[in-house]
N, C-alpha and C. Protein backbone atom coordinates (compact mmCIF):
# COMPACT_ATOMS: atom_id res chain seq x y z
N UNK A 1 0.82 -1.19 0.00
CA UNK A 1 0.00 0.00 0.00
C UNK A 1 0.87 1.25 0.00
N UNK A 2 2.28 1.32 0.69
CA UNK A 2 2.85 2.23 0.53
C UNK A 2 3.70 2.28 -0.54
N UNK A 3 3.81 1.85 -1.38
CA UNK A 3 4.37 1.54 -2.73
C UNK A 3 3.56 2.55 -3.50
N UNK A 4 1.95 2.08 -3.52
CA UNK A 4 1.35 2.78 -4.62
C UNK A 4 0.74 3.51 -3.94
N UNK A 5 0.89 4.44 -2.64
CA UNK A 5 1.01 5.96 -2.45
C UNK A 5 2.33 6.69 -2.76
N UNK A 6 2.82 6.26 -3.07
CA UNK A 6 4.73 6.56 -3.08
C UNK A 6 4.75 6.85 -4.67
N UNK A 7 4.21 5.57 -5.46
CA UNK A 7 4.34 6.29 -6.89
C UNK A 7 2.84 7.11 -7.12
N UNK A 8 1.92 6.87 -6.64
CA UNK A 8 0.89 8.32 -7.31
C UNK A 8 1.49 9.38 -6.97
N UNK A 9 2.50 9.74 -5.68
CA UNK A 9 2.87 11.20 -5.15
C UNK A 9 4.28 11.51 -6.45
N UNK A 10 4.89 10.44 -6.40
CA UNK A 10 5.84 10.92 -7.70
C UNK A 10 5.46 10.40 -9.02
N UNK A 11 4.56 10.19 -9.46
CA UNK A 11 3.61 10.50 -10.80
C UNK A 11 2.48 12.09 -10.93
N UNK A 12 2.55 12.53 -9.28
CA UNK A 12 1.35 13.49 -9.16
C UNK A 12 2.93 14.74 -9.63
N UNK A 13 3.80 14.76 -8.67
CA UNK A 13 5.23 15.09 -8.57
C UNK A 13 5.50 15.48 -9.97
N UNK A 14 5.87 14.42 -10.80
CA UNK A 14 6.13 14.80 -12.20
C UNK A 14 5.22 15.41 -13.30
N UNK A 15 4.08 15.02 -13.28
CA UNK A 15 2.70 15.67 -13.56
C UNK A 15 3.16 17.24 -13.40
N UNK A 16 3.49 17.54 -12.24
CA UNK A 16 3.23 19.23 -11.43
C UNK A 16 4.25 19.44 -12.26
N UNK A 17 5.39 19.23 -11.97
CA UNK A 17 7.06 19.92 -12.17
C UNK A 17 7.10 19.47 -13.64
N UNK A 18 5.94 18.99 -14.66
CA UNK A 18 6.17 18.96 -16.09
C UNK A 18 7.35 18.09 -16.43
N UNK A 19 8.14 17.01 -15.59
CA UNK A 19 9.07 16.52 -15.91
C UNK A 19 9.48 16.14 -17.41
N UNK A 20 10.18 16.33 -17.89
CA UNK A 20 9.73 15.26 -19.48
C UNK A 20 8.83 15.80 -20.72
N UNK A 21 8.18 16.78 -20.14
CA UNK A 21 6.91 17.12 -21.17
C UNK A 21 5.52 16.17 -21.02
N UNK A 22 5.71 15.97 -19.55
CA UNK A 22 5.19 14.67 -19.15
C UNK A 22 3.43 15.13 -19.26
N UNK A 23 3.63 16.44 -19.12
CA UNK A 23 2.20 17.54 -18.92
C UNK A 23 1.27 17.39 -20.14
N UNK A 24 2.08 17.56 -21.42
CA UNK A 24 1.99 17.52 -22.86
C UNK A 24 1.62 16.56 -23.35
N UNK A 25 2.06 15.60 -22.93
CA UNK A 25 1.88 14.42 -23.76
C UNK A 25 0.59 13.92 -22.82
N UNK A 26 0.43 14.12 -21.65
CA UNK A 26 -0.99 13.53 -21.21
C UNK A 26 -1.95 14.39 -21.29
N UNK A 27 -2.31 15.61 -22.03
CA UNK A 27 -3.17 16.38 -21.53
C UNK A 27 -4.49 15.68 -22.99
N UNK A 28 -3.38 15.65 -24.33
CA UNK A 28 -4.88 15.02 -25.20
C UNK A 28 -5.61 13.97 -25.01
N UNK A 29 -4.80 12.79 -23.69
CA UNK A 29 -5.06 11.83 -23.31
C UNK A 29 -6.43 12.03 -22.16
N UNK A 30 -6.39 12.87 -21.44
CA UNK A 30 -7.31 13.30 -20.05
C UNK A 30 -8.42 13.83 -20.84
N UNK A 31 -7.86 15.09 -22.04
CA UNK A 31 -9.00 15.41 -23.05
C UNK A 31 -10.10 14.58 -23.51
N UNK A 32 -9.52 13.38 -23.90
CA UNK A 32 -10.02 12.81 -24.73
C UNK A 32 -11.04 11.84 -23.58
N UNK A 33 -11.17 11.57 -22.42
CA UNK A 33 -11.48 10.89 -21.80
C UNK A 33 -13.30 12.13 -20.80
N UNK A 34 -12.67 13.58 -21.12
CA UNK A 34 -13.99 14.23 -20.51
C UNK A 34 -14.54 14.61 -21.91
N UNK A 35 -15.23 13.62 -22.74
CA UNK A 35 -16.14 14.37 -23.16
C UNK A 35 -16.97 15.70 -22.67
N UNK A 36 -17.88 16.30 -23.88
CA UNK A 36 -18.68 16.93 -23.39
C UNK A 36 -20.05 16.14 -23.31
N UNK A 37 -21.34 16.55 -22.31
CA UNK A 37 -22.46 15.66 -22.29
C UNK A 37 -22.98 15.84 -23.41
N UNK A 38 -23.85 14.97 -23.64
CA UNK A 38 -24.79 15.03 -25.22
C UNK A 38 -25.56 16.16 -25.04
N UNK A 39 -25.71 16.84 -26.11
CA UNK A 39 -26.99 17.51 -26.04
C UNK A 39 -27.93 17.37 -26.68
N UNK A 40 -29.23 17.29 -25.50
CA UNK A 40 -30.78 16.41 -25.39
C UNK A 40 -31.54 17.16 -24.99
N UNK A 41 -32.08 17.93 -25.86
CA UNK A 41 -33.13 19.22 -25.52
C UNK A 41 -34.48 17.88 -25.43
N UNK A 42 -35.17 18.53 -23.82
CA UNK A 42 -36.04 18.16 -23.25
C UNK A 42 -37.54 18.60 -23.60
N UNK A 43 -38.54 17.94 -24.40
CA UNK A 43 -39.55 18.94 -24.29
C UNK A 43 -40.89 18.15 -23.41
N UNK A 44 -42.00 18.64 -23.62
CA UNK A 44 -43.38 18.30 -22.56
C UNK A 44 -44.48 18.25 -24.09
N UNK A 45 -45.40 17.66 -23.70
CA UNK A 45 -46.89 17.88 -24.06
C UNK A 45 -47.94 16.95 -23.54
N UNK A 46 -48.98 17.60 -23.85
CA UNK A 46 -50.08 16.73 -23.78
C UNK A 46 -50.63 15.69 -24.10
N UNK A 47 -50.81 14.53 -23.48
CA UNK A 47 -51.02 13.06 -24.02
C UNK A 47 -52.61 13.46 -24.31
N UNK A 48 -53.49 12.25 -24.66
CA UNK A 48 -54.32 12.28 -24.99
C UNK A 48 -55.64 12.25 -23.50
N UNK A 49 -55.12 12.33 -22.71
CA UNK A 49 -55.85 12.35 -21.20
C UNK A 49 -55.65 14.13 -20.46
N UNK A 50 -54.81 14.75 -20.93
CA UNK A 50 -54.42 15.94 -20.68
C UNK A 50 -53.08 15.82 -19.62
N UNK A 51 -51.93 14.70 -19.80
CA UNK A 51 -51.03 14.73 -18.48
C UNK A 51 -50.20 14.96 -19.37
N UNK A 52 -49.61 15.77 -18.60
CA UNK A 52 -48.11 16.16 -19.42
C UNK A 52 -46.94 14.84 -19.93
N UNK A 53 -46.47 14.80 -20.65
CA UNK A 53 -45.51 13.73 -21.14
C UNK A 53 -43.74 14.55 -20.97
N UNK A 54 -42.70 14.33 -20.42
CA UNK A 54 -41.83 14.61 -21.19
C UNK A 54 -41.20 13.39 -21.42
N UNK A 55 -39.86 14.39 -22.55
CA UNK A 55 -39.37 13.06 -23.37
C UNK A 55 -38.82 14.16 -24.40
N UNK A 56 -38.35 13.24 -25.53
CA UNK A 56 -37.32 14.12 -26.54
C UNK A 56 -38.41 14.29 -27.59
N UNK A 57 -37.75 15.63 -28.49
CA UNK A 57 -39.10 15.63 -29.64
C UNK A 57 -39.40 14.53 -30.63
N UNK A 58 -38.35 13.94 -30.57
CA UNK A 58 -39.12 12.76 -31.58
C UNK A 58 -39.64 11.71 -31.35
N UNK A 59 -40.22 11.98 -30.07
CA UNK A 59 -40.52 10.76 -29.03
C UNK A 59 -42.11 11.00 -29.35
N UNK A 60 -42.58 12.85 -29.30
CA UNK A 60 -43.67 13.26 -29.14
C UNK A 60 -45.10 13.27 -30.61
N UNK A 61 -46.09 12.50 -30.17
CA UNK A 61 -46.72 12.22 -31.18
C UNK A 61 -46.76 12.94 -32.69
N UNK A 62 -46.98 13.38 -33.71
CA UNK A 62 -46.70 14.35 -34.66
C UNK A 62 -48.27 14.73 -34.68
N UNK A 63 -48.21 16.34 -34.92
CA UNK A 63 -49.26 17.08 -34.56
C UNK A 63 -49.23 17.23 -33.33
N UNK A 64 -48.73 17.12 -32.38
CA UNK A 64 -48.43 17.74 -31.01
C UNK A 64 -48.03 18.73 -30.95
N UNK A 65 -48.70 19.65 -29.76
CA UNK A 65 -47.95 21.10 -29.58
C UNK A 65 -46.32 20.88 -28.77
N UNK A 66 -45.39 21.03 -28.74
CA UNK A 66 -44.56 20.60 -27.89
C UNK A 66 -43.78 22.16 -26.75
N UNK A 67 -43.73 22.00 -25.78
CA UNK A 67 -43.16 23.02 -25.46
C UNK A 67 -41.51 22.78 -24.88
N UNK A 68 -40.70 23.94 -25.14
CA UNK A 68 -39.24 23.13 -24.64
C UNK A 68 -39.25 23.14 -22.80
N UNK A 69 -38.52 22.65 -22.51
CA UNK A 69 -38.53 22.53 -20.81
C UNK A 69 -36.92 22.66 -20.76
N UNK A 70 -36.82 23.94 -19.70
CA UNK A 70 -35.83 24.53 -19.51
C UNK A 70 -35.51 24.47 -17.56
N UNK A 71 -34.05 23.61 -17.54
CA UNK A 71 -33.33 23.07 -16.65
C UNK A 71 -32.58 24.42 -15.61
N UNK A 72 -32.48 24.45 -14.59
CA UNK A 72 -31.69 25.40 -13.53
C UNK A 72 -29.92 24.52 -14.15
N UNK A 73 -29.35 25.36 -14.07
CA UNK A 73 -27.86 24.51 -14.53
C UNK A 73 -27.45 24.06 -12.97
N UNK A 74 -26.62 22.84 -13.15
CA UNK A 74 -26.77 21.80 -12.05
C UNK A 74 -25.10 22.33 -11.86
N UNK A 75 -25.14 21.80 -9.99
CA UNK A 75 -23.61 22.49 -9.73
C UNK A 75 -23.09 23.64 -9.51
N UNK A 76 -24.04 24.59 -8.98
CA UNK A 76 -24.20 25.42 -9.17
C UNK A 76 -24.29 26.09 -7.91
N UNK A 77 -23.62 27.00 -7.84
CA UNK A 77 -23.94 28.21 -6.45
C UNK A 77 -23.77 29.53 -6.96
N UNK A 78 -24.70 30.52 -6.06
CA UNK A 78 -24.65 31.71 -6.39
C UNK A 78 -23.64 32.28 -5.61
N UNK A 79 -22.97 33.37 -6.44
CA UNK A 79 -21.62 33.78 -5.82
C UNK A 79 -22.34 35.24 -4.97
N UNK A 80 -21.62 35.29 -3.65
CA UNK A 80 -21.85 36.24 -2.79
C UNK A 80 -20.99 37.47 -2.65
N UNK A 81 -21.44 38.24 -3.20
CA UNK A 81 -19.96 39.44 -3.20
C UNK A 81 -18.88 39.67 -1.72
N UNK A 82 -17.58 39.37 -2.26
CA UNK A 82 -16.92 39.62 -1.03
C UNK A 82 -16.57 40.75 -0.41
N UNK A 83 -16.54 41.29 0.35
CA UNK A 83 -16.27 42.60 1.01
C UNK A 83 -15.45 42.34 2.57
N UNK A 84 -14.69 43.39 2.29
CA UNK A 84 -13.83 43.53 3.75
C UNK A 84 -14.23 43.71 5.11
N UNK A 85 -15.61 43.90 4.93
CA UNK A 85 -15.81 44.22 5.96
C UNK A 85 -16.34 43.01 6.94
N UNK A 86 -16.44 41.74 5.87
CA UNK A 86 -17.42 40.75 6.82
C UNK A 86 -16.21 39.37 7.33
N UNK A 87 -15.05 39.86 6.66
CA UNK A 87 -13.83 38.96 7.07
C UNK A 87 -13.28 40.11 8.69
N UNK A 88 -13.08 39.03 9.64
CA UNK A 88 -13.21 39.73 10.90
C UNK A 88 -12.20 38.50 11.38
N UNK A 89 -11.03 38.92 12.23
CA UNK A 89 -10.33 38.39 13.00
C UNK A 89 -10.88 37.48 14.13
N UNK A 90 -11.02 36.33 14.09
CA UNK A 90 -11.50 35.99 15.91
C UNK A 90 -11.07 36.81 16.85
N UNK A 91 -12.13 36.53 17.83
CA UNK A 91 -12.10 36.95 19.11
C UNK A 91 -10.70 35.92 19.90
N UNK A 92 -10.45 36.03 21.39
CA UNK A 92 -10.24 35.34 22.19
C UNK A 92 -11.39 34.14 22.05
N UNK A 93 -12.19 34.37 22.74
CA UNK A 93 -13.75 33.08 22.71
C UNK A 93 -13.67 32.31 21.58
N UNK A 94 -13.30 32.95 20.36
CA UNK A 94 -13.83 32.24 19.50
C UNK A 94 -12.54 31.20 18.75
N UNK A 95 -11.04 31.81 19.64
CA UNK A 95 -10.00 30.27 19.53
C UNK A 95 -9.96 29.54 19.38
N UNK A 96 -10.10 28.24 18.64
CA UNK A 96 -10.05 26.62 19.16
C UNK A 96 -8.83 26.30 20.44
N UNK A 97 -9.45 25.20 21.02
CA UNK A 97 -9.21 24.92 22.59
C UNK A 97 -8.45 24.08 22.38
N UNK A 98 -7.01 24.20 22.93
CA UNK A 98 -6.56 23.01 22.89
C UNK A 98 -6.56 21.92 23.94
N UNK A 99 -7.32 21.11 24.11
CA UNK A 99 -8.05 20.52 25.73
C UNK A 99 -7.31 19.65 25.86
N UNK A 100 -5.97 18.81 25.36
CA UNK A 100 -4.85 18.30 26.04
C UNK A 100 -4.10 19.58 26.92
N UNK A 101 -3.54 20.31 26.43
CA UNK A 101 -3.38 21.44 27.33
C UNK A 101 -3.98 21.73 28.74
N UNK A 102 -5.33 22.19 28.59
CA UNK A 102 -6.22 22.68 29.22
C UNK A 102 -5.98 21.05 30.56
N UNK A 103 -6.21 20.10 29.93
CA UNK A 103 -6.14 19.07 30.89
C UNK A 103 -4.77 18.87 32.05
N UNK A 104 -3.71 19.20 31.13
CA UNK A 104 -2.33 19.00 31.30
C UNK A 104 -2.01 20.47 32.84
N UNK A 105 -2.60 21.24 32.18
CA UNK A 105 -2.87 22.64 33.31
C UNK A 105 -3.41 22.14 34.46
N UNK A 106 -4.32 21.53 34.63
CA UNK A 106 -5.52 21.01 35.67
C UNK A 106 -4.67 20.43 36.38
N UNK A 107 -4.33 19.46 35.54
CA UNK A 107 -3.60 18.28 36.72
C UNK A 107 -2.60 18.81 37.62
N UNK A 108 -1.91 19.81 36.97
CA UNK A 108 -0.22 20.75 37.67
C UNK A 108 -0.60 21.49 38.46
N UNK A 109 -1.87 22.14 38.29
CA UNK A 109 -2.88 23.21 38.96
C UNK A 109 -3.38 22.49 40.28
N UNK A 110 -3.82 21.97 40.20
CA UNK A 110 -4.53 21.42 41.46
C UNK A 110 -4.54 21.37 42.84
């Protein structure tokens, strides 16, 4: 097990520091492996009962009204503007404790 943490860190190692052109020669390789997703426009309509159907358009009966159905993009967070004023130094209180310490005190204290 420590073998093959030893070579991912000097494969990650040579990767970083470009050893070789080592960067170059793997990057059309990683390319080639993230496609992009398909693109599969989603649409809706009305079955013959009035319930909505989705599915792709050529799925949807002909003479159907079809409408497109439009996705929130996934992965996603809204960015919060940063400002100086809301980055604030801790307090004392708000320290992490180091409670071996704190213990180590007690006992000498006593």
């Amino acid at each position: 097990m420590r073998w093959l943490i030893l070579a991912i860190v000097v494969a990650a190692g040579a990767y970083y520091a470009d050893v070789g052109g080592l960067r170059g020669k793997l990057s059309p390789l990683v390319a080639a492996t993230q496609s992009p997703a398909p693109s599969v426009s989603v649409v809706r309509w009305r079955d013959a009962n009035g319930h909505w159907v989705y599915g792709d358009a050529a799925q949807a009966p002909s003479g159907t009204h079809v409408e497109p159905v439009k996705f929130a993009p996934l992965n996603t967070m809204p960015a919060e503007p940063h400002t100086a004023s809301t980055a604030t130094a801790p307090t004392q209180s708000q320290q992490p404790r180091n409670l071996a310490l704190e213990r180590i005190d007690k006992a000498i204290n006593r």
